[in-house]
C-alpha atoms as a PDB file:
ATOM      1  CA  UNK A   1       2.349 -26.166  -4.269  1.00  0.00           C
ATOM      2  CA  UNK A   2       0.867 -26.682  -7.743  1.00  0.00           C
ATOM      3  CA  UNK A   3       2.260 -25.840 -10.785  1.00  0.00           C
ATOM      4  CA  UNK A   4      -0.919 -23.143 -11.909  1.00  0.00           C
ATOM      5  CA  UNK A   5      -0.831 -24.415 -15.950  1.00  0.00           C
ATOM      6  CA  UNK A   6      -1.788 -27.959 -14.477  1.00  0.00           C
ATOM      7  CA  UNK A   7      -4.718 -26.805 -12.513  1.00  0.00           C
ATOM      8  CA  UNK A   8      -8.069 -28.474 -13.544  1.00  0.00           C
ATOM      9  CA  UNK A   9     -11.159 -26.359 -13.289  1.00  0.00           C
ATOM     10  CA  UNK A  10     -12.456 -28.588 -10.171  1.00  0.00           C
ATOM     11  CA  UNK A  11      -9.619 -27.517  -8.268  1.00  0.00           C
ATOM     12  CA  UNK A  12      -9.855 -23.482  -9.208  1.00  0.00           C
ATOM     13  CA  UNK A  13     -13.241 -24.042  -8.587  1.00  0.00           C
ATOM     14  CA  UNK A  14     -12.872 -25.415  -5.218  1.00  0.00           C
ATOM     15  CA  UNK A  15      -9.956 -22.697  -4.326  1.00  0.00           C
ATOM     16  CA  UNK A  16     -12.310 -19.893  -5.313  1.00  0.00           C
ATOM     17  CA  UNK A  17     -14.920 -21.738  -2.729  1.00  0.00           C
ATOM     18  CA  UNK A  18     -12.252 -21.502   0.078  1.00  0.00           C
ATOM     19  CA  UNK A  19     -10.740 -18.311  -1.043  1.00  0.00           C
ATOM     20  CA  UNK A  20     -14.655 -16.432  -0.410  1.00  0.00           C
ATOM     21  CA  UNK A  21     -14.332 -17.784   2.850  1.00  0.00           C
ATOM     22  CA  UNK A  22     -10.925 -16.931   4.013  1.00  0.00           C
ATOM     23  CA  UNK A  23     -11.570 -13.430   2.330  1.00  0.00           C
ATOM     24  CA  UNK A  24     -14.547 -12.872   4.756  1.00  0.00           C
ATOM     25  CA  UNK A  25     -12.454 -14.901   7.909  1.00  0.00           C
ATOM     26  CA  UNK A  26      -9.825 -12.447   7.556  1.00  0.00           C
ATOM     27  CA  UNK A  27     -12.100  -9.214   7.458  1.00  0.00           C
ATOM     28  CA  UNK A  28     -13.209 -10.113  10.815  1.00  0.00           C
ATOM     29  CA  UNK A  29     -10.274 -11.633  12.158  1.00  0.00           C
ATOM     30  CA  UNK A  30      -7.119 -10.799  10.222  1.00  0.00           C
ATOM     31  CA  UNK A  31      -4.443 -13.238  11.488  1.00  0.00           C
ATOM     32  CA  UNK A  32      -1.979 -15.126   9.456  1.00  0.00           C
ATOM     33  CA  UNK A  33      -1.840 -12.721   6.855  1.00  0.00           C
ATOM     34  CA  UNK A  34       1.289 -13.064   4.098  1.00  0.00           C
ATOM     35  CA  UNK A  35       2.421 -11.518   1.281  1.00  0.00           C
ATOM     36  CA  UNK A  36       1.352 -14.759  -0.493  1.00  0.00           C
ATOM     37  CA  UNK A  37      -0.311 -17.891  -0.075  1.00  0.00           C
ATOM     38  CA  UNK A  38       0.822 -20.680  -2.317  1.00  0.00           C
ATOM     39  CA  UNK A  39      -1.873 -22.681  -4.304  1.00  0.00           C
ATOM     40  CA  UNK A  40      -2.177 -26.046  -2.415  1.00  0.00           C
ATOM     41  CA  UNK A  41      -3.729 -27.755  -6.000  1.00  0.00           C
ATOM     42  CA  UNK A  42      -6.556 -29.473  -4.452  1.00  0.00           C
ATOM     43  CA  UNK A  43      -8.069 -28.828  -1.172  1.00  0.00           C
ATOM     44  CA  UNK A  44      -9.911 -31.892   0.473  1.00  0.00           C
ATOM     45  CA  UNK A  45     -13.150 -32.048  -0.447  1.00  0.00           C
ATOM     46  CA  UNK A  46     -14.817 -31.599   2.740  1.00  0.00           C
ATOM     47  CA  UNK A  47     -13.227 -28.244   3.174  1.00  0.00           C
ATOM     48  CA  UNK A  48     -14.986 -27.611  -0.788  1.00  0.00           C
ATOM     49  CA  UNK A  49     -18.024 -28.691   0.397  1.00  0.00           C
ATOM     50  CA  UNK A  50     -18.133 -26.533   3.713  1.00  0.00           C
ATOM     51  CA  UNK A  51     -17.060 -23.777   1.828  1.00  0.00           C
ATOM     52  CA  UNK A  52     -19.523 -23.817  -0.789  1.00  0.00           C
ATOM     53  CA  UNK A  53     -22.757 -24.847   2.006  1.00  0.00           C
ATOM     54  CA  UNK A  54     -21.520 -21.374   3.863  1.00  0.00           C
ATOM     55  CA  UNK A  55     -21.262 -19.351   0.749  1.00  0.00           C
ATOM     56  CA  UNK A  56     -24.373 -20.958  -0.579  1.00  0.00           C
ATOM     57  CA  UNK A  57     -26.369 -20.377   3.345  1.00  0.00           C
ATOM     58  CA  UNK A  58     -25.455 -16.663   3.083  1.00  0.00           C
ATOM     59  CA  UNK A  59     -26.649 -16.191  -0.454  1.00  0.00           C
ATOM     60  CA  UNK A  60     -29.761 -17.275   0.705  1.00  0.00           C
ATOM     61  CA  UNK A  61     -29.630 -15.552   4.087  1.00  0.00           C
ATOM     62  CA  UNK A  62     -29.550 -12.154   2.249  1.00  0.00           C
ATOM     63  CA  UNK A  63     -31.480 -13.285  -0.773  1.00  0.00           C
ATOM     64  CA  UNK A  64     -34.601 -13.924   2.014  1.00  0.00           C
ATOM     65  CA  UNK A  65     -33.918 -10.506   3.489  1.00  0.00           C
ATOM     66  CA  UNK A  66     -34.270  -8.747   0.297  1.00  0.00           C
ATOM     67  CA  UNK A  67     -37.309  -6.949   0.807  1.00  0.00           C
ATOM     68  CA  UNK A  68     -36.775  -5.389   4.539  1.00  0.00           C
ATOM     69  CA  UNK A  69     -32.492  -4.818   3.687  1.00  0.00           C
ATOM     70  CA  UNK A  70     -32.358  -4.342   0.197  1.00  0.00           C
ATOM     71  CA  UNK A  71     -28.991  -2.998   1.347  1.00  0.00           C
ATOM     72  CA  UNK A  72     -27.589  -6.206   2.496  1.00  0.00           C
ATOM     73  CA  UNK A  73     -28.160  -7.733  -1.143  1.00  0.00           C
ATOM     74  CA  UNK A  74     -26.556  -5.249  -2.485  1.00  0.00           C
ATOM     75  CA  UNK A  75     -23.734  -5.730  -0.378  1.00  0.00           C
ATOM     76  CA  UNK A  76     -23.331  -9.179  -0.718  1.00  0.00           C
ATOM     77  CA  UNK A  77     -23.484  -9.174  -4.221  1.00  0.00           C
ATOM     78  CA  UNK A  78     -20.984  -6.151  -4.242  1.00  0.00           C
ATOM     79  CA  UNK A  79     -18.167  -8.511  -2.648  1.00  0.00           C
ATOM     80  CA  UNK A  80     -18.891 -11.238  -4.657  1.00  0.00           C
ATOM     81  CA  UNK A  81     -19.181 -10.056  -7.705  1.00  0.00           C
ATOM     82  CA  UNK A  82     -15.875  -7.381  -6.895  1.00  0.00           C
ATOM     83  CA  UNK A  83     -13.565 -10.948  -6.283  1.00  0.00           C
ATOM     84  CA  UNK A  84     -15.070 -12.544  -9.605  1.00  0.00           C
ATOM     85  CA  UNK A  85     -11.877 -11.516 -11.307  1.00  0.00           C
ATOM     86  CA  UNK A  86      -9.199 -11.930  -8.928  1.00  0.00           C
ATOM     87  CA  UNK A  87     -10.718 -15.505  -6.873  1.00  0.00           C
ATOM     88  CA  UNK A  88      -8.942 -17.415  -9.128  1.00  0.00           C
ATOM     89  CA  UNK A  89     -10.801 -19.482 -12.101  1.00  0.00           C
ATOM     90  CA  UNK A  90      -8.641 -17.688 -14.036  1.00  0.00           C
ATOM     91  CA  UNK A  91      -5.710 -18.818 -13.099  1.00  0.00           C
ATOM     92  CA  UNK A  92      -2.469 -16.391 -13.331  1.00  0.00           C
ATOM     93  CA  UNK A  93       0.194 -17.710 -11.226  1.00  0.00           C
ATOM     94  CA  UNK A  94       0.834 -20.204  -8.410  1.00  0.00           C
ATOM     95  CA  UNK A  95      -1.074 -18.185  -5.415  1.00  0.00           C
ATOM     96  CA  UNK A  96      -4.201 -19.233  -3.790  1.00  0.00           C
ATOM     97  CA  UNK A  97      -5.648 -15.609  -2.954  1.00  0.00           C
ATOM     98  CA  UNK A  98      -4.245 -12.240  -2.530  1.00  0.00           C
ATOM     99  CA  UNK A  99      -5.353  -9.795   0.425  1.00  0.00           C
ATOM    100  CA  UNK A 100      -4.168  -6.892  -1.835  1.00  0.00           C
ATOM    101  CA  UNK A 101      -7.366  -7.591  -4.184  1.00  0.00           C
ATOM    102  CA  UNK A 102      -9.949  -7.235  -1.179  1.00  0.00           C
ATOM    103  CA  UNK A 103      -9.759  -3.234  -0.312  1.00  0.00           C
ATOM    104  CA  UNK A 104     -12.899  -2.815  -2.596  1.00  0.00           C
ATOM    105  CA  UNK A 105     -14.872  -6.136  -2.304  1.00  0.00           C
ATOM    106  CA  UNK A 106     -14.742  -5.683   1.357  1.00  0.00           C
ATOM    107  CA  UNK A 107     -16.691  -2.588   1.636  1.00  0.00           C
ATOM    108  CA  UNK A 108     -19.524  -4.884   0.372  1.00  0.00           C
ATOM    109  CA  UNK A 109     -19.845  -5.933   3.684  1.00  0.00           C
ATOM    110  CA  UNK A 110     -18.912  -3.086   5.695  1.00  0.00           C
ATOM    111  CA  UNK A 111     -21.394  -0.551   3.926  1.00  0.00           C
ATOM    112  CA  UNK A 112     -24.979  -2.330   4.652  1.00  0.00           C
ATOM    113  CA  UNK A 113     -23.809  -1.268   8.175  1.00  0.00           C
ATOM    114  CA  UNK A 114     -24.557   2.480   7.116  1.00  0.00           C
ATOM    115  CA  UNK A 115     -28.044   1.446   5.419  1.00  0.00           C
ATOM    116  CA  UNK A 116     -29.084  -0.643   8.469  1.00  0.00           C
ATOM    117  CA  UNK A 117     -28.611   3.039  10.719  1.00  0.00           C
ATOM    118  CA  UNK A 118     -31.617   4.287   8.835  1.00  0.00           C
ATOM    119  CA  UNK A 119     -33.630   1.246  10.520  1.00  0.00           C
ATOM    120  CA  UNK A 120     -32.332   2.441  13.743  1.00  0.00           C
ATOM    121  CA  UNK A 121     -33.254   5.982  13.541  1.00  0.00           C
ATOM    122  CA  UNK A 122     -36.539   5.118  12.178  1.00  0.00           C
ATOM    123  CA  UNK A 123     -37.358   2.804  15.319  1.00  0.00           C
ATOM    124  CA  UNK A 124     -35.750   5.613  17.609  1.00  0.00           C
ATOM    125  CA  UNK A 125     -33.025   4.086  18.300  1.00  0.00           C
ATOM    126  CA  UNK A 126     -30.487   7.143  17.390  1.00  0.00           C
ATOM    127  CA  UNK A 127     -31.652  10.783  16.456  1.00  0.00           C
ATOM    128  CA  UNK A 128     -30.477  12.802  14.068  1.00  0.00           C
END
C-alpha cells in the first residue's frame, strides 16, 4: 500500500486506467467487492497498458456508432465523465477506487439500453 502524498502522476494515472475497468467489471459481475481497496502505488505496466487499449477500443467503438446510437455516446461519456472526480488523479487518501462513487456513473451504461428499445419497436420487434 502506498503512502497517497508520494504518488507520482504516472501512477494515479495508471490507477484511474484500471479503476475504469474494474468499475465496468464489477457492474457486470460484482464479486470481490470491499469496503475499500488499498492503493497498490504502481500497477505493472502491462495491466496500464491493457487498461488504457480497452478504454481507448470502447471510446472508439461508440465514437463510430455515433450517428445510428447517439444514445450510446451519450452514455459512455456520461460514466466517464461522472468518475472524472472520484477515479483518482486527485488523490485524497490511500484507496484505489470506491464502489460507493459508481451509483450515478453507472447508469451511463445501463440507460442506452432504454434508447436502443426505440430501435426495436421501430423494426417491430416490440409494440407499444
Amino acid at each position: 500500500m502506498a503512502v497517497w502524498e508520494d504518488l507520482p502522476l504516472g501512477a494515479r494515472g495508471g490507477n484511474a486506467l484500471i479503476s475504469y475497468c474494474r468499475y465496468l467489471g464489477k457492474l457486470f459481475w460484482p464479486i470481490d467487492l470491499a469496503v475499500f481497496y488499498p492503493h497498490p502505488g504502481n500497477w505493472p505496466l502491462e495491466k496500464v497498458l491493457l487498461a488504457g487499449g480497452l478504454i481507448l477500443g470502447l471510446s472508439v467503438l461508440v465514437w463510430a456508432q455515433r450517428h445510428r446510437s447517439p444514445y450510446l455516446l451519450v452514455g459512455w461519456l456520461w460514466f466517464v465523465g461522472m468518475l472524472v472526480p472520484m477515479i483518482g488523479l486527485v488523490q485524497t487518501g490511500v484507496w484505489a477506487m470506491a464502489d460507493r462513487h459508481t451509483y450515478a456513473p453507472t447508469i451511463g451504461i445501463i440507460s442506452p439500453r432504454f434508447g436502443d428499445c426505440t430501435g426495436w419497436q421501430r423494426a417491430g420487434v416490440i409494440n407499444r
